[in-house]
PDB file of N, CA and C in Angstrom:
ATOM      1  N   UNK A   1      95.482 104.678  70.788  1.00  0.00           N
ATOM      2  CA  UNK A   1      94.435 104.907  71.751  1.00  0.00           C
ATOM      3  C   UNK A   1      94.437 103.740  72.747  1.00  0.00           C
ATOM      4  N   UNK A   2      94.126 104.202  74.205  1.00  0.00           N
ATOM      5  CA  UNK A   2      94.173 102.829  75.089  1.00  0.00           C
ATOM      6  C   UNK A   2      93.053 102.698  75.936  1.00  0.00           C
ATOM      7  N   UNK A   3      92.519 101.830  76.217  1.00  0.00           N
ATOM      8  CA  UNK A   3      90.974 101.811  76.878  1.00  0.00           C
ATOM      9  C   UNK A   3      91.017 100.786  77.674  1.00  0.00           C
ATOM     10  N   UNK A   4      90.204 100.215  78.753  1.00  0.00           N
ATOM     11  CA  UNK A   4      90.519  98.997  79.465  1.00  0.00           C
ATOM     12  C   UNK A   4      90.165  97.519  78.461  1.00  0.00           C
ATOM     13  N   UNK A   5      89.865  98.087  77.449  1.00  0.00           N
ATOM     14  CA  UNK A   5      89.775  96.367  76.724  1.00  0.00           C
ATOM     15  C   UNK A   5      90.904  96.624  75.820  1.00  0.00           C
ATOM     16  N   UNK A   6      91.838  97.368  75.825  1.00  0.00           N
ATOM     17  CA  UNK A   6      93.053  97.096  74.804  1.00  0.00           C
ATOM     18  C   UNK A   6      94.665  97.102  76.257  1.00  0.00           C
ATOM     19  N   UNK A   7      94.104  97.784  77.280  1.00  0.00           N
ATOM     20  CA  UNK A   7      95.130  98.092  78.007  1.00  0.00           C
ATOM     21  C   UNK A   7      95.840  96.702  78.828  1.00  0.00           C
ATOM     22  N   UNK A   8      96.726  96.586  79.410  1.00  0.00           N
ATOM     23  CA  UNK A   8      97.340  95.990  79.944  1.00  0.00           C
ATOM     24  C   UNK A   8      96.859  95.258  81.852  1.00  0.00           C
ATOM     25  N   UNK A   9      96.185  94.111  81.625  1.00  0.00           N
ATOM     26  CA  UNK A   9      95.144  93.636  82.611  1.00  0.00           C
ATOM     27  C   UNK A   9      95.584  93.573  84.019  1.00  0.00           C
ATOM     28  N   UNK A  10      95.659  93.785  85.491  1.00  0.00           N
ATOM     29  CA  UNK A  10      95.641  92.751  86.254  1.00  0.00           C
ATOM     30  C   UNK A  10      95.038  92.535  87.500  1.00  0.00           C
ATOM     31  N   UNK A  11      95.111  91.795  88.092  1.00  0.00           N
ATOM     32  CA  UNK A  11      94.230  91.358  89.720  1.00  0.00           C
ATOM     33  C   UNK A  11      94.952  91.855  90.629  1.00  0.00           C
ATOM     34  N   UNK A  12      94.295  92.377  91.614  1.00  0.00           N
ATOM     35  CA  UNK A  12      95.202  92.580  93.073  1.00  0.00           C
ATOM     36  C   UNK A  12      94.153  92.326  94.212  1.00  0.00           C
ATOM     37  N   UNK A  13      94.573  92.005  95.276  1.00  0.00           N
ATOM     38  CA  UNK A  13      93.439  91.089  96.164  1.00  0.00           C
ATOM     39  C   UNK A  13      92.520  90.196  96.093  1.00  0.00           C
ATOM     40  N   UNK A  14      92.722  89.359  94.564  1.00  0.00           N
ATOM     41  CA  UNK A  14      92.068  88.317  94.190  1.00  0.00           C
ATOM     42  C   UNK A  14      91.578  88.862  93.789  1.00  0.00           C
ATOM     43  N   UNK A  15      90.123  89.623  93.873  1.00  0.00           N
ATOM     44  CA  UNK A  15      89.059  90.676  93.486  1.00  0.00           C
ATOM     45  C   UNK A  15      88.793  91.659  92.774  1.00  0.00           C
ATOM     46  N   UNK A  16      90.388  92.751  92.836  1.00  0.00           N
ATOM     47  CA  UNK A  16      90.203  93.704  92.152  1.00  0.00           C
ATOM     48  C   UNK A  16      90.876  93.697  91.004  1.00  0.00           C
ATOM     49  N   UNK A  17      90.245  94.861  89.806  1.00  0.00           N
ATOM     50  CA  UNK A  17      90.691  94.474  88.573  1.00  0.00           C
ATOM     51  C   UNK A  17      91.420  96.107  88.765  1.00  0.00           C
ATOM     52  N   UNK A  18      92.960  96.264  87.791  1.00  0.00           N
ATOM     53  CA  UNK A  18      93.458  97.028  87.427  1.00  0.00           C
ATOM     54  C   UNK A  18      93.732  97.135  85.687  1.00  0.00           C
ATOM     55  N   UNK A  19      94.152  98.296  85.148  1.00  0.00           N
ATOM     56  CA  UNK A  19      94.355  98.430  83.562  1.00  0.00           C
ATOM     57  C   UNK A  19      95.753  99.182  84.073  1.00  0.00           C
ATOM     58  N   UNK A  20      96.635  99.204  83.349  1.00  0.00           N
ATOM     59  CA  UNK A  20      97.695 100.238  83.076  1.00  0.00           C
ATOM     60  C   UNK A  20      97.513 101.473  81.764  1.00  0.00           C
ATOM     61  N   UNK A  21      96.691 102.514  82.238  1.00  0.00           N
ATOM     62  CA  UNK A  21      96.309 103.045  80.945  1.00  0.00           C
ATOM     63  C   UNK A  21      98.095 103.789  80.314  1.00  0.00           C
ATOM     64  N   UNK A  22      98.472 103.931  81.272  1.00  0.00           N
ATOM     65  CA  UNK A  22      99.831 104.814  80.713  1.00  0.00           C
ATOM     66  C   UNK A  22     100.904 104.254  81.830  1.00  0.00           C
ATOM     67  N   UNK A  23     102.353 103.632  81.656  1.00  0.00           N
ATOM     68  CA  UNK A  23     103.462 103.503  82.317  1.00  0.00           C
ATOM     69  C   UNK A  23     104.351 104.204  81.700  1.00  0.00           C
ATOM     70  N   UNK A  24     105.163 104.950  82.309  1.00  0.00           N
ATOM     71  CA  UNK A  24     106.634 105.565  82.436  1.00  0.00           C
ATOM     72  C   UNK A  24     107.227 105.876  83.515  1.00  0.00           C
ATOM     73  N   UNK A  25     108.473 106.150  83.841  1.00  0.00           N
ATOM     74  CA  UNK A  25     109.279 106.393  84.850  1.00  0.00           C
ATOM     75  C   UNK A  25     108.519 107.378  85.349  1.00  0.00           C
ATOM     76  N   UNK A  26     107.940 108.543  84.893  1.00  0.00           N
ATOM     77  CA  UNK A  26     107.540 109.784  85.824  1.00  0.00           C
ATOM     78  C   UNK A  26     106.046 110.263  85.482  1.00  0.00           C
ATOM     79  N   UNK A  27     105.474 108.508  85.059  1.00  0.00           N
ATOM     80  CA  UNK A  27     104.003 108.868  84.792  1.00  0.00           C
ATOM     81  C   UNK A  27     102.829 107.190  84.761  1.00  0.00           C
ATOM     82  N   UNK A  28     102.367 107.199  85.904  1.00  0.00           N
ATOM     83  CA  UNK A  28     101.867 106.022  85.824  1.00  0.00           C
ATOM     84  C   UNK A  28      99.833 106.443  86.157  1.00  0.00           C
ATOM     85  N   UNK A  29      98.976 106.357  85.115  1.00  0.00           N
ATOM     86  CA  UNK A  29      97.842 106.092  85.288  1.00  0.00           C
ATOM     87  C   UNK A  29      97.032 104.570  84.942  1.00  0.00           C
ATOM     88  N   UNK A  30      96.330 104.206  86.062  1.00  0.00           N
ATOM     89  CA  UNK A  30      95.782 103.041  86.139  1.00  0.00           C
ATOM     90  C   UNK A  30      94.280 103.447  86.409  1.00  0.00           C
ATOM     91  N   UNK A  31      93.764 102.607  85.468  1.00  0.00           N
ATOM     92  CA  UNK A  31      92.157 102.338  86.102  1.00  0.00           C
ATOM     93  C   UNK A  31      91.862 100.926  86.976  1.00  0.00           C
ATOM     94  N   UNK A  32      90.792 101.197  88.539  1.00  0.00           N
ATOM     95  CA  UNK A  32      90.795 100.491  89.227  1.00  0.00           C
ATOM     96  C   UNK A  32      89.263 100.459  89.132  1.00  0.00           C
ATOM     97  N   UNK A  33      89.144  99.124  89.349  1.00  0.00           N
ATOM     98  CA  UNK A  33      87.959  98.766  89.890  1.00  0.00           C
ATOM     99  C   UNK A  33      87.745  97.619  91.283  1.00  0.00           C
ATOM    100  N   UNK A  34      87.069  98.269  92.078  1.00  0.00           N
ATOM    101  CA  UNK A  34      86.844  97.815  93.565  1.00  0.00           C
ATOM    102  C   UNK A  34      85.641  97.049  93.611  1.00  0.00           C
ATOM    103  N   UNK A  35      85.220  95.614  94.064  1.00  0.00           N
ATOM    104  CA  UNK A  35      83.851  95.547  94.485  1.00  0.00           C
ATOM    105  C   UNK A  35      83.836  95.836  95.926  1.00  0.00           C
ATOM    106  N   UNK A  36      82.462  96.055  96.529  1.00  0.00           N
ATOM    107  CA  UNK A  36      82.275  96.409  97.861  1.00  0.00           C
ATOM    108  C   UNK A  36      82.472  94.971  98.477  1.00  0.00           C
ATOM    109  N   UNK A  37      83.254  95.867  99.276  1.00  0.00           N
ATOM    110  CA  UNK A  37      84.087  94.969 100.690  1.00  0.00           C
ATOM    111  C   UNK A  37      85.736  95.116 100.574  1.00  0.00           C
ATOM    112  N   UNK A  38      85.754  94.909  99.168  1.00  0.00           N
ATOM    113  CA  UNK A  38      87.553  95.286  98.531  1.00  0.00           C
ATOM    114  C   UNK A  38      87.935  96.312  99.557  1.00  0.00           C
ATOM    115  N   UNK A  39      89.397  95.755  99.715  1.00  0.00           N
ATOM    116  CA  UNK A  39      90.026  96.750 100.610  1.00  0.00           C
ATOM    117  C   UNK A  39      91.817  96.457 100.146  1.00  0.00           C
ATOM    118  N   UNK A  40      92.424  97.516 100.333  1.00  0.00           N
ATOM    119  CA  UNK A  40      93.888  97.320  99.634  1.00  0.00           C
ATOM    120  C   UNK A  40      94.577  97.114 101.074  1.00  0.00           C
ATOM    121  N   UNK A  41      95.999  96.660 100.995  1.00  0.00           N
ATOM    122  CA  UNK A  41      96.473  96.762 102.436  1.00  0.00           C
ATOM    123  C   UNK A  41      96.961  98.613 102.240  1.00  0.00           C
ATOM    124  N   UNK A  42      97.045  99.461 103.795  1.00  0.00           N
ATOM    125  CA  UNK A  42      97.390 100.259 104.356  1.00  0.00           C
ATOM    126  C   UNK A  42      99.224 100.177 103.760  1.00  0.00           C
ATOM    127  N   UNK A  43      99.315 101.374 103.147  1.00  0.00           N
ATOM    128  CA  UNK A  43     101.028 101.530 102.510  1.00  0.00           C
ATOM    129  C   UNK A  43     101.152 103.137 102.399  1.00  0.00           C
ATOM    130  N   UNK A  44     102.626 103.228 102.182  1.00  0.00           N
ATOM    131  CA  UNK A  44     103.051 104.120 101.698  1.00  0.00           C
ATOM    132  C   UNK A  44     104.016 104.277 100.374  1.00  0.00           C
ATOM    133  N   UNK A  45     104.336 105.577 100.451  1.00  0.00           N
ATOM    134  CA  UNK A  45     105.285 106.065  99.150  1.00  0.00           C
ATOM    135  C   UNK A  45     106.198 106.518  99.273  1.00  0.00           C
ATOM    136  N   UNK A  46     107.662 106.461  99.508  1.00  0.00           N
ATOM    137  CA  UNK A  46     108.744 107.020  99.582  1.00  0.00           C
ATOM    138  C   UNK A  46     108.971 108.447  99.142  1.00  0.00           C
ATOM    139  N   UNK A  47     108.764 108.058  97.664  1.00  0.00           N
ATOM    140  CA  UNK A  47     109.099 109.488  96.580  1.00  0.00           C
ATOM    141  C   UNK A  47     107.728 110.248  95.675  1.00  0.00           C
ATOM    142  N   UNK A  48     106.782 108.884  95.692  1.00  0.00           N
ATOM    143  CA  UNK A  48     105.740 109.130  94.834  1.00  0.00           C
ATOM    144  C   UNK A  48     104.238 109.774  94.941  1.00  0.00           C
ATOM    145  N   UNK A  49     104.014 110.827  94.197  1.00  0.00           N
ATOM    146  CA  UNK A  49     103.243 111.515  94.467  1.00  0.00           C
ATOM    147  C   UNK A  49     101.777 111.005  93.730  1.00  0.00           C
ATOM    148  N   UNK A  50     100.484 110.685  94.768  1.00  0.00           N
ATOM    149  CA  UNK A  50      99.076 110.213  94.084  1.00  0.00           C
ATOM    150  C   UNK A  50      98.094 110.939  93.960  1.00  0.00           C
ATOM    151  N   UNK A  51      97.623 110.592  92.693  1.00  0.00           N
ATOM    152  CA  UNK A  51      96.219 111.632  92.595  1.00  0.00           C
ATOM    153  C   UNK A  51      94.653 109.949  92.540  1.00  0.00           C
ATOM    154  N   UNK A  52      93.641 110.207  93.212  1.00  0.00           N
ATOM    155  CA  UNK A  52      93.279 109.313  93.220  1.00  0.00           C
ATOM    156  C   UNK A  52      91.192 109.674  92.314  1.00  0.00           C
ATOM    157  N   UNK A  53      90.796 109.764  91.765  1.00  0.00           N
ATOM    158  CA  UNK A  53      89.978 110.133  90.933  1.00  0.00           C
ATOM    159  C   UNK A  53      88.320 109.295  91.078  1.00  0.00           C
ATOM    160  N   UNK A  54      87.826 109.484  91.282  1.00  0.00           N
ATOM    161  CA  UNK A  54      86.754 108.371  91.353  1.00  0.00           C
ATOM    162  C   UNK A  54      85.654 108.892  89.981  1.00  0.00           C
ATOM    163  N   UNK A  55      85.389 107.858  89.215  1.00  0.00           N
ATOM    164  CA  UNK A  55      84.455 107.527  87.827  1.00  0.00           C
ATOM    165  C   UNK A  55      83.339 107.231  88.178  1.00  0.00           C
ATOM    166  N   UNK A  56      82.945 105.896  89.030  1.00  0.00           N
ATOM    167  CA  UNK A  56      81.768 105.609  89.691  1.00  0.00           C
ATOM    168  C   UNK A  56      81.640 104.793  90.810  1.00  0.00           C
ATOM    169  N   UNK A  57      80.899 104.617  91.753  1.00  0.00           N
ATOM    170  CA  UNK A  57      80.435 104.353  92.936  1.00  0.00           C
ATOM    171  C   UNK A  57      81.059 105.216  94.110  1.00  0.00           C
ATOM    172  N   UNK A  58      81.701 104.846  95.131  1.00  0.00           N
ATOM    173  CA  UNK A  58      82.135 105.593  96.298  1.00  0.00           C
ATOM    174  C   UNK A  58      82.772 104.887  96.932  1.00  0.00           C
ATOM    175  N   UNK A  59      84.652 105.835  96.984  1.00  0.00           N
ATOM    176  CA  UNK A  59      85.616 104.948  97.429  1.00  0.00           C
ATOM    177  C   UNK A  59      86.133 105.829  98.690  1.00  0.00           C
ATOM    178  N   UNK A  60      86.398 105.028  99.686  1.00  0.00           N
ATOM    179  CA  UNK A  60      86.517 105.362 100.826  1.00  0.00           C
ATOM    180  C   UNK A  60      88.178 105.600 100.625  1.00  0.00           C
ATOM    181  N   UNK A  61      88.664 106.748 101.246  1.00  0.00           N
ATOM    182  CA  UNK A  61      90.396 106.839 101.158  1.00  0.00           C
ATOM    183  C   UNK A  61      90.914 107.250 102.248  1.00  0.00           C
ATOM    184  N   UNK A  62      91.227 106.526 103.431  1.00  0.00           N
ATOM    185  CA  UNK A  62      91.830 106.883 104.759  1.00  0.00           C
ATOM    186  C   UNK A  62      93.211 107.290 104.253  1.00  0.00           C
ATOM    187  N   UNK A  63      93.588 108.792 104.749  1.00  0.00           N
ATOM    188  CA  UNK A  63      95.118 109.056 104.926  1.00  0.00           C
ATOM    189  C   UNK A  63      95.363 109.458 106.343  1.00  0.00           C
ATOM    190  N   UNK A  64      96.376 108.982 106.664  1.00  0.00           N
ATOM    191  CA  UNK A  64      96.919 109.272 107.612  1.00  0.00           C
ATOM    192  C   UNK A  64      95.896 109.656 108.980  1.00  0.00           C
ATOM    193  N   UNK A  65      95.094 107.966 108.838  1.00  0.00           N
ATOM    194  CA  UNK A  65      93.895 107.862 110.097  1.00  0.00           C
ATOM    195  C   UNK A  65      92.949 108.308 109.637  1.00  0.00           C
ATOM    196  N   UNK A  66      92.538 109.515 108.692  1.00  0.00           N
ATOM    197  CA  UNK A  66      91.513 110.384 108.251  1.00  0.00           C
ATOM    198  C   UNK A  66      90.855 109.510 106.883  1.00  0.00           C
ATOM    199  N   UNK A  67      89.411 109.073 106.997  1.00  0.00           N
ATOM    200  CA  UNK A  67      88.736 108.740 106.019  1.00  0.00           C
ATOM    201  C   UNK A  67      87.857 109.975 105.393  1.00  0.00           C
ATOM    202  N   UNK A  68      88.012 109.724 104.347  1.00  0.00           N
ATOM    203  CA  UNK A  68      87.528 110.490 103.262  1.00  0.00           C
ATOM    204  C   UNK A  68      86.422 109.673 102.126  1.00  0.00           C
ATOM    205  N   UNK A  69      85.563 110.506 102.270  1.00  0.00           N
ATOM    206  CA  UNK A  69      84.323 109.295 101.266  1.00  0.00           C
ATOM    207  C   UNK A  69      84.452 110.168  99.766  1.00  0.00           C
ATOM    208  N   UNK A  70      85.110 109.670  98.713  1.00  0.00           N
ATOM    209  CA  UNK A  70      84.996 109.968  97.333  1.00  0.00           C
ATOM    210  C   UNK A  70      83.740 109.447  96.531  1.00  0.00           C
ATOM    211  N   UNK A  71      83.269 110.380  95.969  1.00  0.00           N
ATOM    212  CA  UNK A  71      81.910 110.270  94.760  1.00  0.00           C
ATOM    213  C   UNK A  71      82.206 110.453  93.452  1.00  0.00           C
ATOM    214  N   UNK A  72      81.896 110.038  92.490  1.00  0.00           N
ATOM    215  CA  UNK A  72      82.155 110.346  91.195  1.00  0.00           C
ATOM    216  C   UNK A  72      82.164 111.443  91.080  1.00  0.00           C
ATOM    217  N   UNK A  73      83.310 111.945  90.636  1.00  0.00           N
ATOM    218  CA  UNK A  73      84.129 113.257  89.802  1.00  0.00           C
ATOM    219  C   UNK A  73      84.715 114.136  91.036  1.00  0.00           C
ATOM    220  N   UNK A  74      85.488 112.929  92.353  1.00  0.00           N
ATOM    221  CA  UNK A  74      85.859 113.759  93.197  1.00  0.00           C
ATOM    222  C   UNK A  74      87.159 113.146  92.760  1.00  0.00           C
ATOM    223  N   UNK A  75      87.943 113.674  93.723  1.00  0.00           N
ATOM    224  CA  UNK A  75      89.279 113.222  93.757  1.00  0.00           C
ATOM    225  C   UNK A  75      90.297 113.690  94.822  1.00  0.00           C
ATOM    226  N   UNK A  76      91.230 112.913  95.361  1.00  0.00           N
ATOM    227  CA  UNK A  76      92.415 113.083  96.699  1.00  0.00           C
ATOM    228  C   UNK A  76      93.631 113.037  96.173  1.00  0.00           C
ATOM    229  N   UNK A  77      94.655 114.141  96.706  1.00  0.00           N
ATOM    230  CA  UNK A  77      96.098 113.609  96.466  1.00  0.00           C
ATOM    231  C   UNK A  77      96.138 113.642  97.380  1.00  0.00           C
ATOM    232  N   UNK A  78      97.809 112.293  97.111  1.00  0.00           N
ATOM    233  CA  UNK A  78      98.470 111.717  98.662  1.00  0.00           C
ATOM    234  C   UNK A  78      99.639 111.924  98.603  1.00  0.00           C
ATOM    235  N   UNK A  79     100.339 112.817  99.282  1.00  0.00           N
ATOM    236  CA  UNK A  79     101.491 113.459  99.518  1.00  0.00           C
ATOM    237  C   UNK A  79     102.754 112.398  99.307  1.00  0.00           C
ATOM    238  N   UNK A  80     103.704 112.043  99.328  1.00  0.00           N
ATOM    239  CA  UNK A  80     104.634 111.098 100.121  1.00  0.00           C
ATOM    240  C   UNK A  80     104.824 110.747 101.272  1.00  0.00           C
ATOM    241  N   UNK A  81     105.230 109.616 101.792  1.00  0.00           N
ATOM    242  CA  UNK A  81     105.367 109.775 103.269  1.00  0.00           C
ATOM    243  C   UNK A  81     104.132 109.339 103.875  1.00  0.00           C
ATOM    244  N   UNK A  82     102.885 109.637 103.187  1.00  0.00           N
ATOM    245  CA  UNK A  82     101.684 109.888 103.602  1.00  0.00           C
ATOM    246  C   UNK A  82     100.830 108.030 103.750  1.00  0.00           C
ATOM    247  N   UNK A  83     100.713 107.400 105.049  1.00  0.00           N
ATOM    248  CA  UNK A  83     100.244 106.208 104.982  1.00  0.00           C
ATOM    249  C   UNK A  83      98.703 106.494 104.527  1.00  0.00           C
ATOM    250  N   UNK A  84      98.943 105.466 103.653  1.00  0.00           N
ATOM    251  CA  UNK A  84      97.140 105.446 102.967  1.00  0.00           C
ATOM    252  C   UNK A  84      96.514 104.047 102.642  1.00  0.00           C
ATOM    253  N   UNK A  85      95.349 104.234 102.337  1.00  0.00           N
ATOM    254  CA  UNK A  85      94.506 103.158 102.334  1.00  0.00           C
ATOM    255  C   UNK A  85      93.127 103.324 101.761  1.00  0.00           C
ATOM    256  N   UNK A  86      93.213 102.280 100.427  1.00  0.00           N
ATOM    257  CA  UNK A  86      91.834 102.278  99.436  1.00  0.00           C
ATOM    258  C   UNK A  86      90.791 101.576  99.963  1.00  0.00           C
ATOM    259  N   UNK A  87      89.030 101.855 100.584  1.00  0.00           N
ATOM    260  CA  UNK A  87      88.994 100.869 100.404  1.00  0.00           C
ATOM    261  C   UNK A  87      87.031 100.944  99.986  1.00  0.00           C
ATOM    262  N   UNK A  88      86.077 100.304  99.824  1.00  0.00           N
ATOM    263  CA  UNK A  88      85.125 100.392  99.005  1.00  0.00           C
ATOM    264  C   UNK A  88      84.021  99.762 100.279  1.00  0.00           C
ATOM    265  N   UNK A  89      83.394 100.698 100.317  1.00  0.00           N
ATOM    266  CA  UNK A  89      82.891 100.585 101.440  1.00  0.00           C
ATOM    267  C   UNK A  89      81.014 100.675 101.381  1.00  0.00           C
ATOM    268  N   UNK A  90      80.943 100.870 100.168  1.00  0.00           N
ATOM    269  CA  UNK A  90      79.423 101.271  99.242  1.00  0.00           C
ATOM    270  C   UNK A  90      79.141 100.146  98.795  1.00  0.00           C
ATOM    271  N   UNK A  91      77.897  99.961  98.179  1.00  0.00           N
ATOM    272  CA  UNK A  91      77.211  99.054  97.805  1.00  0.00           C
ATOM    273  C   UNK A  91      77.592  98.691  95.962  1.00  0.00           C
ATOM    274  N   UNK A  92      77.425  99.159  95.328  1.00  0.00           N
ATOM    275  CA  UNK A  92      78.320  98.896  94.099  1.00  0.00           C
ATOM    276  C   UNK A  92      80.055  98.831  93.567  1.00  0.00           C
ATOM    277  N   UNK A  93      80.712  98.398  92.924  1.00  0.00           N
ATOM    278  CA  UNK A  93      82.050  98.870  92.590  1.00  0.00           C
ATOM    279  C   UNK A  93      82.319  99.913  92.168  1.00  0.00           C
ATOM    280  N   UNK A  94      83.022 100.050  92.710  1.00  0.00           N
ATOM    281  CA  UNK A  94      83.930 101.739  92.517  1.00  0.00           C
ATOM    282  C   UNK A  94      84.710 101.097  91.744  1.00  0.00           C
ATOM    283  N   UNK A  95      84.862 102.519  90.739  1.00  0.00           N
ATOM    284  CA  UNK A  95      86.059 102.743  89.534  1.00  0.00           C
ATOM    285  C   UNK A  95      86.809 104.113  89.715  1.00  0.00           C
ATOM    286  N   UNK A  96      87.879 104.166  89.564  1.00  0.00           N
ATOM    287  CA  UNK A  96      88.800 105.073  89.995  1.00  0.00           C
ATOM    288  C   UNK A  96      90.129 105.559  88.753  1.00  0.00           C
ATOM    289  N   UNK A  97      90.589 106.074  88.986  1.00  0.00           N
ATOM    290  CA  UNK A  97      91.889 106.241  88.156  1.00  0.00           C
ATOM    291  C   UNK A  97      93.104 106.537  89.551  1.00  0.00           C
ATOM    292  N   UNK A  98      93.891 105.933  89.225  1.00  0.00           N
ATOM    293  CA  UNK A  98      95.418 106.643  90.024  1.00  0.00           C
ATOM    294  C   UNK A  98      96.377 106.727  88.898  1.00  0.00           C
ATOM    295  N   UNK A  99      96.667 108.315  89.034  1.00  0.00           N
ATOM    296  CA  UNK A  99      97.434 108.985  88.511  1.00  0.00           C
ATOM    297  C   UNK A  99      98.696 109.377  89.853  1.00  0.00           C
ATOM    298  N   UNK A 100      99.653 108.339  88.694  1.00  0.00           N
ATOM    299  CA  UNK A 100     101.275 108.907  90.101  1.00  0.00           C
ATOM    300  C   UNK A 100     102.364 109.405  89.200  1.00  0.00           C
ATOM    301  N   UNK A 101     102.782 110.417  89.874  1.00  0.00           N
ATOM    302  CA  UNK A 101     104.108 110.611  89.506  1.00  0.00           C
ATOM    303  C   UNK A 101     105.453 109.980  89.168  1.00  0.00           C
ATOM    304  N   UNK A 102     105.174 108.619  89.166  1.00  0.00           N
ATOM    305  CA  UNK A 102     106.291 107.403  89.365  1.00  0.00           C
ATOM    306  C   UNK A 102     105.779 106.331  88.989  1.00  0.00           C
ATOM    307  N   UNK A 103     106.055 105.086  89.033  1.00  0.00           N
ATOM    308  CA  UNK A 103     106.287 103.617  89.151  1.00  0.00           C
ATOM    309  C   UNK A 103     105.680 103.506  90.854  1.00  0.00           C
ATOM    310  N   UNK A 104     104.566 103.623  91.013  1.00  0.00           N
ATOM    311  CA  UNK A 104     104.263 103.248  92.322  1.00  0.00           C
ATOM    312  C   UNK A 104     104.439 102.114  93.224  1.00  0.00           C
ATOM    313  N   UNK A 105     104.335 101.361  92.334  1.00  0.00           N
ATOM    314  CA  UNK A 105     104.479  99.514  92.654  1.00  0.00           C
ATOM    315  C   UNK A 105     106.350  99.180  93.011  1.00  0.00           C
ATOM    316  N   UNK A 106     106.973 100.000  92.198  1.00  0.00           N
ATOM    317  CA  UNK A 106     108.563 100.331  92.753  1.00  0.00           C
ATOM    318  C   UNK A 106     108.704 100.977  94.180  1.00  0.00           C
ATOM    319  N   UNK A 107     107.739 101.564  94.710  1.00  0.00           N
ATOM    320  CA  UNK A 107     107.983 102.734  96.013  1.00  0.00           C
ATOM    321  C   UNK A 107     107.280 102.541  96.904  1.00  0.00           C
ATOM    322  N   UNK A 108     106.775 101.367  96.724  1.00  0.00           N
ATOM    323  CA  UNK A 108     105.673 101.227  97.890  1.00  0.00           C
ATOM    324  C   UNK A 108     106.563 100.533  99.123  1.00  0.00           C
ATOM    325  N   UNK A 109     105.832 101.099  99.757  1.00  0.00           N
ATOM    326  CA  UNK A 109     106.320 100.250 101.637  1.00  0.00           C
ATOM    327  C   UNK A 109     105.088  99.972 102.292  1.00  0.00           C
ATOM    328  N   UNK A 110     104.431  98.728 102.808  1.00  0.00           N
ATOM    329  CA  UNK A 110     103.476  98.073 103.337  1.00  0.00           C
ATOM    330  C   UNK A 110     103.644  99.157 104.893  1.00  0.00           C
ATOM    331  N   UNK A 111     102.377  99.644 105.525  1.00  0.00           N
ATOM    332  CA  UNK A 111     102.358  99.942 106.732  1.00  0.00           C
ATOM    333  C   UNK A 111     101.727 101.139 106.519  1.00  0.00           C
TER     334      UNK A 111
END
């Protein structure tokens, strides 16, 4: 069984906390947590396909120029190709899951 206090820890933007609930070549889910103001840089995905899930608060998800406001128990996929951008724009932290088809952190391209 894997939960964020047994899973695999880490930071990204100083601020935000990630878990690796599941890694494999053709299956990567992570739990994220955002505080408000957190913002990821603007990237893309070569090959990899995202599903992006929100648990609690409200995470803002610009694709391709278009912002989208996520609420708990919504959720966005992001095509390939597709420039995107996380970012937390509400008054509490957002928690999320990304579910990818891949090794995302392998396929990413900044822009």
């Amino acid at each position: 069984m894997i939960s964020t206090s047994n899973a695999p820890h880490y930071t990204w933007a100083d601020v935000c906390d990630g878990w690796r609930l599941a890694s494999a070549p053709t299956l990567s889910v992570i739990q994220e947590r955002m505080p408000p103001g957190a913002t990821e840089e603007r990237h893309q995905h070569s090959r990899v396909r995202q599903f992006f899930f929100v648990l609690s608060g409200v995470l803002t998800l610009e694709v391709e120029g278009t912002a989208h406001q996520l609420g708990p128990r919504q959720g966005l996929e992001v095509a390939p190709e597709k420039a995107h951008q996380a970012r937390n724009e509400g008054e509490g932290d957002a928690e999320f899951l990304v579910i990818s088809d891949g090794v995302s952190r392998e396929d990413r391209q900044e822009g």
